[in-house]
N, C-alpha and C. Protein backbone atom coordinates (compact mmCIF):
# COMPACT_ATOMS: atom_id res chain seq x y z
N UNK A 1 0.86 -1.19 0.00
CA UNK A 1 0.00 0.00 0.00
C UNK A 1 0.89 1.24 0.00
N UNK A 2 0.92 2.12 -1.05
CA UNK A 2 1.50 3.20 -1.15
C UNK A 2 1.38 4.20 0.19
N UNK A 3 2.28 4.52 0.78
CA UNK A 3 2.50 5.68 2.08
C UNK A 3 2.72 6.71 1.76
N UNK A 4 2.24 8.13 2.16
CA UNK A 4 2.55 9.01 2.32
C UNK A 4 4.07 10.06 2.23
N UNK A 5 4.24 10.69 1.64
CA UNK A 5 5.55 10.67 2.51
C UNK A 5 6.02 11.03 3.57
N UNK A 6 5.28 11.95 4.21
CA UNK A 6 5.08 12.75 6.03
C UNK A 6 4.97 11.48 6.87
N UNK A 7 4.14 10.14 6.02
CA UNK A 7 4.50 9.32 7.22
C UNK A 7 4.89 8.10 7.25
N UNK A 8 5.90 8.65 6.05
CA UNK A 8 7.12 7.33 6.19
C UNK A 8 8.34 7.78 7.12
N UNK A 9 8.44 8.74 7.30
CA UNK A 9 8.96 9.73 8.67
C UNK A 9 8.53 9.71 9.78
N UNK A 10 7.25 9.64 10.11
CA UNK A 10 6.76 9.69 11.79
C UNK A 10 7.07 8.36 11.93
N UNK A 11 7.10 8.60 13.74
CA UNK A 11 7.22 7.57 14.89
C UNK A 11 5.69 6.90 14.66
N UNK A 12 6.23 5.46 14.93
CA UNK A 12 4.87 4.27 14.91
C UNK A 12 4.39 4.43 16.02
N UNK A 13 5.02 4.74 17.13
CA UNK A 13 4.54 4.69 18.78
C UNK A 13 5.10 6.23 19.12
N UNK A 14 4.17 6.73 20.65
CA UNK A 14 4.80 8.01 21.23
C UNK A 14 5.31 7.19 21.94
N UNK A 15 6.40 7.78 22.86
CA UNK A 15 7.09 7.65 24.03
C UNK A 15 6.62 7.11 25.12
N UNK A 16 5.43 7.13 25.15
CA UNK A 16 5.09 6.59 26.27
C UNK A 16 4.37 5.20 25.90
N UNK A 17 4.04 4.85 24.93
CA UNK A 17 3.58 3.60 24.49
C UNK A 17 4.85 2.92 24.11
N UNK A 18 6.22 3.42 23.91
CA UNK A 18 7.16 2.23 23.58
C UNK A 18 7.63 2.02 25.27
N UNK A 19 7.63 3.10 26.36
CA UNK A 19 8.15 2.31 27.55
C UNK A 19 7.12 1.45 28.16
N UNK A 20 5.79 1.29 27.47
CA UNK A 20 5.27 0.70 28.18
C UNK A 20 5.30 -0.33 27.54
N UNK A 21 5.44 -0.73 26.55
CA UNK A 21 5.82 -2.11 25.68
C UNK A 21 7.27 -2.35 25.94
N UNK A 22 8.47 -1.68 26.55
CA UNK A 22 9.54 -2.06 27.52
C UNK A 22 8.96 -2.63 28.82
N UNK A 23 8.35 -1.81 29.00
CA UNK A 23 7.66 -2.71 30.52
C UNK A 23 7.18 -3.89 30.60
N UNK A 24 6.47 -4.40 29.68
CA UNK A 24 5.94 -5.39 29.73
C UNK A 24 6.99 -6.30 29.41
N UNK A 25 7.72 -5.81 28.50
CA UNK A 25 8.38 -7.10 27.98
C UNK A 25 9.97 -7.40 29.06
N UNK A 26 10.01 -6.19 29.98
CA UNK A 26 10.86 -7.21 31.11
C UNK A 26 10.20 -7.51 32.08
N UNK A 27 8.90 -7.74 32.13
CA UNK A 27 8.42 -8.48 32.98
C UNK A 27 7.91 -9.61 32.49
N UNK A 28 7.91 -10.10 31.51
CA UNK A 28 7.28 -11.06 30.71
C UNK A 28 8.66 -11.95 31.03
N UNK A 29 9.95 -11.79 30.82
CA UNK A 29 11.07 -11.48 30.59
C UNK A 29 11.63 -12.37 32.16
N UNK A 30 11.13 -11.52 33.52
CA UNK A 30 11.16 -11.42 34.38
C UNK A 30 10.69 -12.92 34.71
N UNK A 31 9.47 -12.49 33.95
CA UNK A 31 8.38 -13.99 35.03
C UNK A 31 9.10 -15.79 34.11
N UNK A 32 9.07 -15.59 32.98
CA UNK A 32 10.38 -16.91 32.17
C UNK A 32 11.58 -16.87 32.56
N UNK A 33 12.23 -16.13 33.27
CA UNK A 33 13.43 -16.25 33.55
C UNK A 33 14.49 -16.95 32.26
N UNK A 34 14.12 -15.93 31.52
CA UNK A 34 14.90 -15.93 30.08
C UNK A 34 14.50 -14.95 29.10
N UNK A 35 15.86 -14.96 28.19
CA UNK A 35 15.10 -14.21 27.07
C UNK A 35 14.23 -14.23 25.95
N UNK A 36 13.38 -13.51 25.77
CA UNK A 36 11.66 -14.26 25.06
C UNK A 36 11.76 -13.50 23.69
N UNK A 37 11.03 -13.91 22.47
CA UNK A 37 10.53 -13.48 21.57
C UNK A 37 9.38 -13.04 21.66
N UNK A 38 8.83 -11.72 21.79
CA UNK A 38 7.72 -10.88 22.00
C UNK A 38 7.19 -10.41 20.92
N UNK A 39 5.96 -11.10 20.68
CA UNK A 39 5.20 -9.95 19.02
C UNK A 39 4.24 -9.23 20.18
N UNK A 40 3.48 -7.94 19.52
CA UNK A 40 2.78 -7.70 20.07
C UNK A 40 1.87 -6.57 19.21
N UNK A 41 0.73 -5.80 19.39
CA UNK A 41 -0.17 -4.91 17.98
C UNK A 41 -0.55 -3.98 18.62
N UNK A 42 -1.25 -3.40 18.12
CA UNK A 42 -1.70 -2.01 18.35
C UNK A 42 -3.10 -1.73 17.45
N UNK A 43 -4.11 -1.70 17.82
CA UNK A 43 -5.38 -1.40 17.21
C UNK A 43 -5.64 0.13 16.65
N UNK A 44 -5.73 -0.30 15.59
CA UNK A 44 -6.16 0.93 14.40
C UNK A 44 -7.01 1.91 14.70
N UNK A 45 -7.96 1.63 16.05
CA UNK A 45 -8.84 2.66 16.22
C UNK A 45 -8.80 3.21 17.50
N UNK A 46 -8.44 2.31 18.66
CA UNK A 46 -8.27 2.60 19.99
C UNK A 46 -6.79 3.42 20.51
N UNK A 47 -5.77 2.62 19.67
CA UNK A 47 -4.59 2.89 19.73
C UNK A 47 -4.39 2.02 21.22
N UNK A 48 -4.58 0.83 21.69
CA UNK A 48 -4.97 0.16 22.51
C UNK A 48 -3.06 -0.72 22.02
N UNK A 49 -2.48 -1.08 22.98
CA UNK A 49 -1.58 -2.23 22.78
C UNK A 49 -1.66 -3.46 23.09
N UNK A 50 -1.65 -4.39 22.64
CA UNK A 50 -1.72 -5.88 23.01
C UNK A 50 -0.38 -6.74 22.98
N UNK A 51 0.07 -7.27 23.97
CA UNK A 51 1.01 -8.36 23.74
C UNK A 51 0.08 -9.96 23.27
N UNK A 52 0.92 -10.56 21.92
CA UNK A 52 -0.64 -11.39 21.47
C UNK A 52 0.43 -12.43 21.25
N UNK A 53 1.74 -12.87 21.77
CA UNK A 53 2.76 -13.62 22.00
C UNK A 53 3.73 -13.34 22.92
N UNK A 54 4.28 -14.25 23.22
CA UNK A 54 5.98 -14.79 24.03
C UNK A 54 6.33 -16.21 24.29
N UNK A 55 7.48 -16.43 23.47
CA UNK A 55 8.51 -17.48 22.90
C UNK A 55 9.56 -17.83 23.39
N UNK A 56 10.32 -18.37 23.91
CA UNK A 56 11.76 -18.62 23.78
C UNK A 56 12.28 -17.95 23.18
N UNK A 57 13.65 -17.04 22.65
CA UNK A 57 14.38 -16.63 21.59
C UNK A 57 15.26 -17.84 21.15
N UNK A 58 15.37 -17.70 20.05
CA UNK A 58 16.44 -18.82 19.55
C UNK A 58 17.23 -18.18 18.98
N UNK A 59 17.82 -16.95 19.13
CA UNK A 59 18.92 -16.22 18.98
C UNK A 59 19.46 -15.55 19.87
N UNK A 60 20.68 -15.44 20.03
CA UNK A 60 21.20 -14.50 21.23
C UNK A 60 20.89 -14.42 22.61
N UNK A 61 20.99 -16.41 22.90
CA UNK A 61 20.95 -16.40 23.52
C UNK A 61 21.83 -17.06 24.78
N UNK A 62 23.13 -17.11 24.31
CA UNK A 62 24.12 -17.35 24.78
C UNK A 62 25.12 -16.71 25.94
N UNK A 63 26.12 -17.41 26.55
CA UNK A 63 26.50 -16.30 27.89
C UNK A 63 27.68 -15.64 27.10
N UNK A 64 27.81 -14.64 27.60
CA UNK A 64 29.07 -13.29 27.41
C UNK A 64 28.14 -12.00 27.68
N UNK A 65 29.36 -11.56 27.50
CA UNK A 65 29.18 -9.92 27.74
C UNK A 65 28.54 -9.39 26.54
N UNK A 66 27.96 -8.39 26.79
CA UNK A 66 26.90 -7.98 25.34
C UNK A 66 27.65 -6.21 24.99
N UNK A 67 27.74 -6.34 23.53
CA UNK A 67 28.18 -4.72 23.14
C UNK A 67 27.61 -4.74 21.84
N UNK A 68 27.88 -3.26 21.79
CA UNK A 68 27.24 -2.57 20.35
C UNK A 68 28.40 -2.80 19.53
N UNK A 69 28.38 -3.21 18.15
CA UNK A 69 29.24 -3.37 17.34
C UNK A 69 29.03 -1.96 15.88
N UNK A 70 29.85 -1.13 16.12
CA UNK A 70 29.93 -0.38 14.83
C UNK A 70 30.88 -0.55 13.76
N UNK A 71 30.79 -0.40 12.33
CA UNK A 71 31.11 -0.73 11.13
C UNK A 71 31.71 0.69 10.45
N UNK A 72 32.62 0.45 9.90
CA UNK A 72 33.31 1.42 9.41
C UNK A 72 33.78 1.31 8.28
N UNK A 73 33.31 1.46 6.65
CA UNK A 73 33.82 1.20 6.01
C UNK A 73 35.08 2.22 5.17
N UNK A 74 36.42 1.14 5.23
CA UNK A 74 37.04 1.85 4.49
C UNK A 74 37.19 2.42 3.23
N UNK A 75 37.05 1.06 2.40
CA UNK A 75 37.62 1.56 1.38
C UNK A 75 35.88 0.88 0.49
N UNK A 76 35.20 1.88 -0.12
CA UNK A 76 33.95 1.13 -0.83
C UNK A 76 34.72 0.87 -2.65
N UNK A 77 33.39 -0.11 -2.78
CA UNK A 77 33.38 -0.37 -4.62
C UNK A 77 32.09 0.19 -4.76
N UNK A 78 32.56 -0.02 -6.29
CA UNK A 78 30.93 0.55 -7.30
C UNK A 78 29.87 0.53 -6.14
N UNK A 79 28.49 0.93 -6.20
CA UNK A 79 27.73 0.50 -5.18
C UNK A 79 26.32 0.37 -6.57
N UNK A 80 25.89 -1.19 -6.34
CA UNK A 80 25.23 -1.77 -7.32
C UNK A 80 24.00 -1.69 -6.67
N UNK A 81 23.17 -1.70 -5.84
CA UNK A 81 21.78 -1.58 -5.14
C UNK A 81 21.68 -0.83 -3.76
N UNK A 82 20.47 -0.12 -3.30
CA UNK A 82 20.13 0.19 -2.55
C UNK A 82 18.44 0.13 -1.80
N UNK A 83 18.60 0.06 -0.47
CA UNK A 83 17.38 -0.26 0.06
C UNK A 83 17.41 -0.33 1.37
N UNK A 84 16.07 -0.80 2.16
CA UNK A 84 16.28 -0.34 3.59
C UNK A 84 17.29 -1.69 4.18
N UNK A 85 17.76 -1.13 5.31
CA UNK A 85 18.62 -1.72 6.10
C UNK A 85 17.85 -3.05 7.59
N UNK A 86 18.07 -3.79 7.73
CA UNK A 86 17.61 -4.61 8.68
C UNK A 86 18.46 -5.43 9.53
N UNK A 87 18.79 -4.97 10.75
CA UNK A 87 19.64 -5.13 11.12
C UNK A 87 21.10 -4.65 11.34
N UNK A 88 22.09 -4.94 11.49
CA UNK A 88 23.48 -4.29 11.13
C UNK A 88 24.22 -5.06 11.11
N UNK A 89 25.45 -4.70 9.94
CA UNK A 89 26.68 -5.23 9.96
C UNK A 89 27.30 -5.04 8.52
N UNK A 90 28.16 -5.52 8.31
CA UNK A 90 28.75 -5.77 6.92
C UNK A 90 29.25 -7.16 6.40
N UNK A 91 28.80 -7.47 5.65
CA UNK A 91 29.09 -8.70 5.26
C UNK A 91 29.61 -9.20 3.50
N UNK A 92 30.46 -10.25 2.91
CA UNK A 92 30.73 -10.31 1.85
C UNK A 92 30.69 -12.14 2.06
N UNK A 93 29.66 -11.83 0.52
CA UNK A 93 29.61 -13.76 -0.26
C UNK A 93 29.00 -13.75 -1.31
N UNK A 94 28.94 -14.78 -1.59
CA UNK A 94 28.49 -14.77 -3.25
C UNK A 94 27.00 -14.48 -3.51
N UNK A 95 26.67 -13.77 -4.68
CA UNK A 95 25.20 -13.53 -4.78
C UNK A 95 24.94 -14.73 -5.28
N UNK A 96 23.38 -15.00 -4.81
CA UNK A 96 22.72 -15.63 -5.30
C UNK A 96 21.06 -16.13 -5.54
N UNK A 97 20.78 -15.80 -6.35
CA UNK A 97 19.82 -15.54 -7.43
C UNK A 97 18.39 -16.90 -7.07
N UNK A 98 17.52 -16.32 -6.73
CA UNK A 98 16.88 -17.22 -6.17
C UNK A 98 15.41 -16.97 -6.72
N UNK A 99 14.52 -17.92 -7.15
CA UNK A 99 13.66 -17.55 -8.11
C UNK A 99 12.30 -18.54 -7.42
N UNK A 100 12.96 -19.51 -6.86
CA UNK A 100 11.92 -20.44 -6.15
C UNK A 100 12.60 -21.47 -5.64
N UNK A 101 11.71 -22.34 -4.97
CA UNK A 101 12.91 -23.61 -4.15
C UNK A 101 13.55 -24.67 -5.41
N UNK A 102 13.25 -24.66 -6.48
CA UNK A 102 13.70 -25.12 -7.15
C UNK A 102 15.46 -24.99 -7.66
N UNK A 103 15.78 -23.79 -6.85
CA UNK A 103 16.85 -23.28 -6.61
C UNK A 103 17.61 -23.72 -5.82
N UNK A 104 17.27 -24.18 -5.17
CA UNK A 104 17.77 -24.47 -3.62
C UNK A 104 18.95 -24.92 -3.52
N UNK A 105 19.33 -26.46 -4.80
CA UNK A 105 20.46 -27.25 -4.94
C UNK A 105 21.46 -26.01 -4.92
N UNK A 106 22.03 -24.63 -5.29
CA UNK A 106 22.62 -23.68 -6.11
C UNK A 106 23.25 -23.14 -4.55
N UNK A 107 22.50 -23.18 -3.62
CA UNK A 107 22.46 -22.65 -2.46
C UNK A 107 23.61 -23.05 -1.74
N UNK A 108 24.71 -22.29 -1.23
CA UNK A 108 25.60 -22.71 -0.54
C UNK A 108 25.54 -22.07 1.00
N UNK A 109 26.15 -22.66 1.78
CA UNK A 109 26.50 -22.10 3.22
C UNK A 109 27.26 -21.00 2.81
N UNK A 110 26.67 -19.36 3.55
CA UNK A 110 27.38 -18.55 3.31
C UNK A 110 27.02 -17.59 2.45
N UNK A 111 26.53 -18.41 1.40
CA UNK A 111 26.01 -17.27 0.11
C UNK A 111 24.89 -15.84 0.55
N UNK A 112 24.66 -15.09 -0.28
CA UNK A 112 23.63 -14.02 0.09
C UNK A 112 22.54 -14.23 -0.71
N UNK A 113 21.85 -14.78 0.20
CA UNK A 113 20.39 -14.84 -1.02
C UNK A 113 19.77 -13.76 -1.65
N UNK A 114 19.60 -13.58 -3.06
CA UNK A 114 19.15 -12.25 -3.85
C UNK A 114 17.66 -12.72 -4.41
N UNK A 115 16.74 -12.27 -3.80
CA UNK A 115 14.85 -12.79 -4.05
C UNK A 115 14.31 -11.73 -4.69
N UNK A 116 13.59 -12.15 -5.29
CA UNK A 116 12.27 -10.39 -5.33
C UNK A 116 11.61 -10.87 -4.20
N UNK A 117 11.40 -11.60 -3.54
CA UNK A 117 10.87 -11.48 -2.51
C UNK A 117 10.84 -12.77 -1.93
N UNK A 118 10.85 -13.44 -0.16
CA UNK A 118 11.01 -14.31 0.18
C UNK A 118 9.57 -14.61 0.32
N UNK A 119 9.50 -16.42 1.53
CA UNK A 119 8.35 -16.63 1.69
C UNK A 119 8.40 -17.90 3.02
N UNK A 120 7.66 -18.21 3.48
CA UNK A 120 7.80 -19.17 4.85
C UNK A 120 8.07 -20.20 4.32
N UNK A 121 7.74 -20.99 3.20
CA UNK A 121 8.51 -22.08 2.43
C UNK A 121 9.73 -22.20 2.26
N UNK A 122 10.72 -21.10 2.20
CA UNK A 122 11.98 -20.79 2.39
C UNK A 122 13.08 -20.74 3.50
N UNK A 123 12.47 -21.15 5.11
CA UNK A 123 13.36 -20.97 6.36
C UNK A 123 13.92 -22.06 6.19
N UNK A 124 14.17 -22.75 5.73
CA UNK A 124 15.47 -23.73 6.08
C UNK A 124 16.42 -23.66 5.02
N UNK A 125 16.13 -23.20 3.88
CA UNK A 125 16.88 -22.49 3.01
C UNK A 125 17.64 -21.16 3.34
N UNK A 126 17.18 -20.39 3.77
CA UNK A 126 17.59 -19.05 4.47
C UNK A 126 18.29 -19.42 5.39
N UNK A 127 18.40 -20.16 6.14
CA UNK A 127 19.52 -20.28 7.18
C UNK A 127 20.65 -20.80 6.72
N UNK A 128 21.00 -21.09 5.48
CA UNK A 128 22.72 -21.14 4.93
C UNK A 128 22.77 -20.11 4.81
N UNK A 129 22.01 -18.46 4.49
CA UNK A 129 23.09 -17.77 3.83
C UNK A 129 23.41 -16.87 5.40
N UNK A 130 24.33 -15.94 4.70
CA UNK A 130 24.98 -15.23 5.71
C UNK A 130 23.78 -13.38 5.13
N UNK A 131 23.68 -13.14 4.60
CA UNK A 131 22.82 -12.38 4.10
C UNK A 131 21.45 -12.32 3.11
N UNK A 132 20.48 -11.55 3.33
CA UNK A 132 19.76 -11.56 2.17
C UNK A 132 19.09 -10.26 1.55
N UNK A 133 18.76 -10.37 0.41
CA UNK A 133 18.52 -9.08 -0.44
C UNK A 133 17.48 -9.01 -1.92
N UNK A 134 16.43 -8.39 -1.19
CA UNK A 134 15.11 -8.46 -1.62
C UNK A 134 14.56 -7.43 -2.65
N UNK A 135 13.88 -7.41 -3.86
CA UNK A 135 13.58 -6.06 -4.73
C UNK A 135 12.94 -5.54 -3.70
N UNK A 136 11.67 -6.44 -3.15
CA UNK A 136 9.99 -5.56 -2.47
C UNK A 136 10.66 -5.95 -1.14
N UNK A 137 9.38 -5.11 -0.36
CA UNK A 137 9.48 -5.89 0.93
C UNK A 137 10.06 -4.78 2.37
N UNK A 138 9.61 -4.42 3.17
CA UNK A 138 10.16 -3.54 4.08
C UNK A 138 10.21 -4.17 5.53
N UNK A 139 10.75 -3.35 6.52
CA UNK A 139 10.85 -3.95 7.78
C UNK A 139 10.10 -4.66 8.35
N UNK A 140 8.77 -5.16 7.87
CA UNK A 140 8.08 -5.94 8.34
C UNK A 140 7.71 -7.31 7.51
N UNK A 141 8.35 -7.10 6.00
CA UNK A 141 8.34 -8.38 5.34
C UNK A 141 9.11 -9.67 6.15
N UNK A 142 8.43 -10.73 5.46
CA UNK A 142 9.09 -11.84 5.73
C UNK A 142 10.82 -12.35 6.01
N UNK A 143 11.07 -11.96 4.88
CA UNK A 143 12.70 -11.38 4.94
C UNK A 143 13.30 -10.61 5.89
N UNK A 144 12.30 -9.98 6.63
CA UNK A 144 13.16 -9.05 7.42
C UNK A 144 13.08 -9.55 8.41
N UNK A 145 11.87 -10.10 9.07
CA UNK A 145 11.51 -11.08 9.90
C UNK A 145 12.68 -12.22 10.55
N UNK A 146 13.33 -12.65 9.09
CA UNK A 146 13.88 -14.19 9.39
C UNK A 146 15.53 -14.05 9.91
N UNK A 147 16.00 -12.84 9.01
CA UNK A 147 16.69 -12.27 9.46
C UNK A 147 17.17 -11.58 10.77
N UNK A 148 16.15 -10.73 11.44
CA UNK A 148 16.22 -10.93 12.58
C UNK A 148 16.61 -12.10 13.17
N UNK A 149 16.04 -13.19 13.02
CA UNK A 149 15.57 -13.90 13.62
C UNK A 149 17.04 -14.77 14.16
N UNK A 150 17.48 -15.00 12.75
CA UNK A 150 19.35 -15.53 12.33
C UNK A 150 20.28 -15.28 12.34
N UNK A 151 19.53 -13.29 13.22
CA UNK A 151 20.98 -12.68 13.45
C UNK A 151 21.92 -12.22 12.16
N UNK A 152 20.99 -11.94 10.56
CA UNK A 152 22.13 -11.41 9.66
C UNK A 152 21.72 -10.87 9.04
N UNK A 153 22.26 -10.06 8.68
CA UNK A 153 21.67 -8.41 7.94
C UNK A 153 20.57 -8.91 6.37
N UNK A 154 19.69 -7.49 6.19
CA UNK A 154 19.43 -7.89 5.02
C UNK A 154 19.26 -6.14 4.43
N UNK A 155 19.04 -6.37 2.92
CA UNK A 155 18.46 -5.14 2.33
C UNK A 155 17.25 -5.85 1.91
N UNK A 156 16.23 -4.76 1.86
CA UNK A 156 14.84 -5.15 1.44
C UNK A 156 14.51 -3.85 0.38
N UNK A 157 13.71 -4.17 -0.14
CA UNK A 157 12.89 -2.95 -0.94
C UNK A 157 14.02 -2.35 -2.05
N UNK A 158 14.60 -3.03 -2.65
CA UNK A 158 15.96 -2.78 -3.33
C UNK A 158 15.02 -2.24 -4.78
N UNK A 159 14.18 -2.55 -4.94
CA UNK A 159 13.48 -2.44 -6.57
C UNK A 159 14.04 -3.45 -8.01
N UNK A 160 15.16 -3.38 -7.36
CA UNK A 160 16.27 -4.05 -8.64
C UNK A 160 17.55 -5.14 -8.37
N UNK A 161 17.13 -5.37 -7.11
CA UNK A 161 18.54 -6.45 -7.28
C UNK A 161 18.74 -7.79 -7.96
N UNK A 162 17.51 -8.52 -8.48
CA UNK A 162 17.56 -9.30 -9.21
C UNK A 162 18.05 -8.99 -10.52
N UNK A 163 17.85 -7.91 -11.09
CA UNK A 163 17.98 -7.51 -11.93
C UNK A 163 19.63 -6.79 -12.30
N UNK A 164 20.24 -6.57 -11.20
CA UNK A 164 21.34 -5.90 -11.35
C UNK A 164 22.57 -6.85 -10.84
N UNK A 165 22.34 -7.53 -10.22
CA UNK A 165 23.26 -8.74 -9.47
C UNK A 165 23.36 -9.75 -10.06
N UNK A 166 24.37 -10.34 -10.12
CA UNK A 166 24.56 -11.51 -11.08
C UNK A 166 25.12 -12.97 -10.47
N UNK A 167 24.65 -14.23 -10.80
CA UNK A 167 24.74 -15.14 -9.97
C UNK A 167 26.10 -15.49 -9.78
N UNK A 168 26.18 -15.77 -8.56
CA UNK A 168 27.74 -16.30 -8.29
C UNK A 168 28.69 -14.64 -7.70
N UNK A 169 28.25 -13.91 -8.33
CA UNK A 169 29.28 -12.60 -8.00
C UNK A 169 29.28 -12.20 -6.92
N UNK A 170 30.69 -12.12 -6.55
CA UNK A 170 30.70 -11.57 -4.72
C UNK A 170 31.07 -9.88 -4.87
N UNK A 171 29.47 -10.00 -3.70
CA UNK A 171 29.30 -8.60 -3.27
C UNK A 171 29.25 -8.41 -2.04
N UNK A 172 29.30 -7.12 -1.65
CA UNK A 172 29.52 -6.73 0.25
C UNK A 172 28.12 -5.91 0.49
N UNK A 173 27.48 -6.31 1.46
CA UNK A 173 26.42 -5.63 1.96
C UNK A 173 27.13 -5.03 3.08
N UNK A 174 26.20 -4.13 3.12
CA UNK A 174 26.55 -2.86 4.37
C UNK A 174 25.02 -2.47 4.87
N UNK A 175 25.23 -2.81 6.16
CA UNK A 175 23.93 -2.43 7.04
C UNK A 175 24.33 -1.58 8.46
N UNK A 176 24.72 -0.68 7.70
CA UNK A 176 25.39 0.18 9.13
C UNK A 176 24.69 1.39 9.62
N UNK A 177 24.33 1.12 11.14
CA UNK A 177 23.21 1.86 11.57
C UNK A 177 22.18 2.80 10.75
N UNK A 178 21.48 2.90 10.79
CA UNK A 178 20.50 4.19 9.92
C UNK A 178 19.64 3.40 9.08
N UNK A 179 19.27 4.59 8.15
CA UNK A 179 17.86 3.89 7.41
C UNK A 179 18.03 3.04 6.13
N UNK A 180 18.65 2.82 5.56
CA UNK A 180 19.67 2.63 4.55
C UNK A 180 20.77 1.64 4.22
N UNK A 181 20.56 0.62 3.73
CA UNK A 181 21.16 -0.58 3.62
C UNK A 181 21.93 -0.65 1.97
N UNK A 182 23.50 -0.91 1.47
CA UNK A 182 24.26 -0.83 0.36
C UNK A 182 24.45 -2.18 -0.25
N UNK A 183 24.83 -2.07 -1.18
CA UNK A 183 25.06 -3.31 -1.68
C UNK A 183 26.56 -3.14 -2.54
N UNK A 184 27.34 -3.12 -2.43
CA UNK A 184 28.87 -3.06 -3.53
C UNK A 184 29.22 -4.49 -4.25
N UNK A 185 29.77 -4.08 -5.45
CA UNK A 185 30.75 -5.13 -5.82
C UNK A 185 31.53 -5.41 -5.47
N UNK A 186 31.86 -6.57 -5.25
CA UNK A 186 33.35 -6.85 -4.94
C UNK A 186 33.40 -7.40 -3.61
N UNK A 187 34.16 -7.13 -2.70
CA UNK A 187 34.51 -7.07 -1.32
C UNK A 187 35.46 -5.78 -1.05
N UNK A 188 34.46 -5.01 -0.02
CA UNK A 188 34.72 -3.92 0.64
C UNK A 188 35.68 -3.95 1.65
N UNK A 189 36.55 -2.71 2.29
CA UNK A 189 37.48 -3.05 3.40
C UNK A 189 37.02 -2.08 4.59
N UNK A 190 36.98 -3.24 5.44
CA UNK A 190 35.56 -2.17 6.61
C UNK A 190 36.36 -2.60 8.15
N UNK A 191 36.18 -1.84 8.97
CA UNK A 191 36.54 -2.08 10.08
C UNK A 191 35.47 -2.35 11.42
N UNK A 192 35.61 -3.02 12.43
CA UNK A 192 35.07 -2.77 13.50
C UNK A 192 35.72 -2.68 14.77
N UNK A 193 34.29 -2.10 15.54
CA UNK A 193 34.90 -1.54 16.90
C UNK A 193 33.39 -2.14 17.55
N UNK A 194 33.98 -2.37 18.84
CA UNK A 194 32.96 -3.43 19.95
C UNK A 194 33.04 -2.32 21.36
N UNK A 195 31.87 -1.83 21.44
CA UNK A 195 32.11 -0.73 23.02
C UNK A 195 30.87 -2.14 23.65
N UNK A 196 31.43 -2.61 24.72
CA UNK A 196 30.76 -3.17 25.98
C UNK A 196 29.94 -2.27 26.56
N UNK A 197 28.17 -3.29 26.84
CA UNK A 197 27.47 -2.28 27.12
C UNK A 197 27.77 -1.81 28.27
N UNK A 198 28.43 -2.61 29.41
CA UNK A 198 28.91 -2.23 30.89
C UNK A 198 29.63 -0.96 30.99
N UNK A 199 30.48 -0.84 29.41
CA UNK A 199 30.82 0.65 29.82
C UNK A 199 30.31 1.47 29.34
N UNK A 200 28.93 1.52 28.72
CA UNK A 200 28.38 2.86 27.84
C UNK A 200 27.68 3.33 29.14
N UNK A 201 27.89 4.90 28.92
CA UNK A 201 27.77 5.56 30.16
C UNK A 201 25.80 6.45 29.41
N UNK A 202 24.91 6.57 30.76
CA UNK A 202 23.80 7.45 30.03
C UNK A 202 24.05 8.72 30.56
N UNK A 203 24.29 9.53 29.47
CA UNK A 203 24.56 10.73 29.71
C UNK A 203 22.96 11.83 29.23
N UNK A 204 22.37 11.18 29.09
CA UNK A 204 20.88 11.89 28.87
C UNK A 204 19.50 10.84 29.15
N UNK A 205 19.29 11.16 30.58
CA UNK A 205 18.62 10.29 31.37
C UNK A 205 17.07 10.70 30.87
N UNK A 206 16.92 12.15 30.27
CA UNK A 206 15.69 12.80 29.85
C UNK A 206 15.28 11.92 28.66
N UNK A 207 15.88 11.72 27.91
CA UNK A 207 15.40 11.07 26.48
C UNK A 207 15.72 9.91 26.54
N UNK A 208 16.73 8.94 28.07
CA UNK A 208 16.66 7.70 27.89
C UNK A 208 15.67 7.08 28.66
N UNK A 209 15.07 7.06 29.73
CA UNK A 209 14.15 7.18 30.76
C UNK A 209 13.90 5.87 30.96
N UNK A 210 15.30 5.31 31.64
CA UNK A 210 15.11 3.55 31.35
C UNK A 210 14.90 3.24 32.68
N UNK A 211 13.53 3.91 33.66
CA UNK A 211 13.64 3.52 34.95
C UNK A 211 12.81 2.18 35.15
């Protein structure tokens, strides 16, 4: 459904409806004594919130210390597609061109799957690649979904990557913070840096209000 453009810009929630969907979900959190997969909605007319799930996570959920990882790229190539970002990181493997499961044999551990669009017939396929990259499809498509889910970046809503990407060719995705997800030829030279959340300090308690 075509959007606006004023409100492909606004906030989905005010401020006070996302701490209260924080609230719930460390107490949900609280009462499993683990970390959960939380869906939850919001009614079109009340503006009412519902939690209408909680899961196990089957990602990230392992012991260590937890930090923000930022991406720095050095040195870029050509840049062959663009679209929204899901997730973060940077990553490089071979494209690959995916048209239906009939594909599947083509599929290697690692590769970046390139779709016009994914589908739930596809999760056990999607978990070889290390990336994926979609023409349609925005932060709430399927694709973006699974990704989350596997912990690895994707671009969505590209318009053209089937069309511009070619099978087998290794390219570098870039999903580094913001709205905006890259696609280059080649393999890119990118750096990272890991700040531990134990030491990020809140220096603006007004706009973080994590009581």
């Amino acid at each position: 459904v075509p959007t606006p453009e004023h409100l492909r810009h606004s906030w989905t929630l005010t401020q006070e409806q996302a701490e209260q969907l924080a609230t719930w979900c460390m107490r949900i959190e609280s009462h499993y004594k683990r970390h959960m997969d939380i869906e939850w909605a919001i009614d079109g007319g009340t503006r009412q919130l519902f939690i209408i799930q909680a899961r196990p996570m089957t990602s990230h959920v392992g012991e260590g210390e937890y930090g923000i990882t930022t991406y720095t790229i050095s040195k870029a190539a050509p840049v062959l597609a663009c679209g929204k970002a899901v997730g973060q990181g940077v990553v490089v493997g071979a494209a690959r061109i995916i048209h239906s499961l009939d594909d599947a044999p083509r599929v290697c551990d690692g590769d970046i799957i390139v779709a016009r669009m994914t589908n739930p017939d596809w999760n056990t396929l999607l978990r070889k690649a290390r990336g994926i990259v979609t023409n349609v499809g925005g932060r709430t498509s399927h694709a973006s979904i699974i990704a989350r889910e596997l912990s690895i970046p994707a671009i969505v809503g590209t318009g053209n990557a089937t069309d511009v990407l070619h099978d087998g060719q290794v390219i570098t995705m870039s999903c580094i913070p913001g709205e905006d997800g890259t696609v280059y030829d080649g393999q890119c030279e990118w750096s990272e840096h890991v700040e531990l959340m134990k030491n990020i300090k809140l220096t603006d308690r007004k706009s973080t209000r994590l009581n």
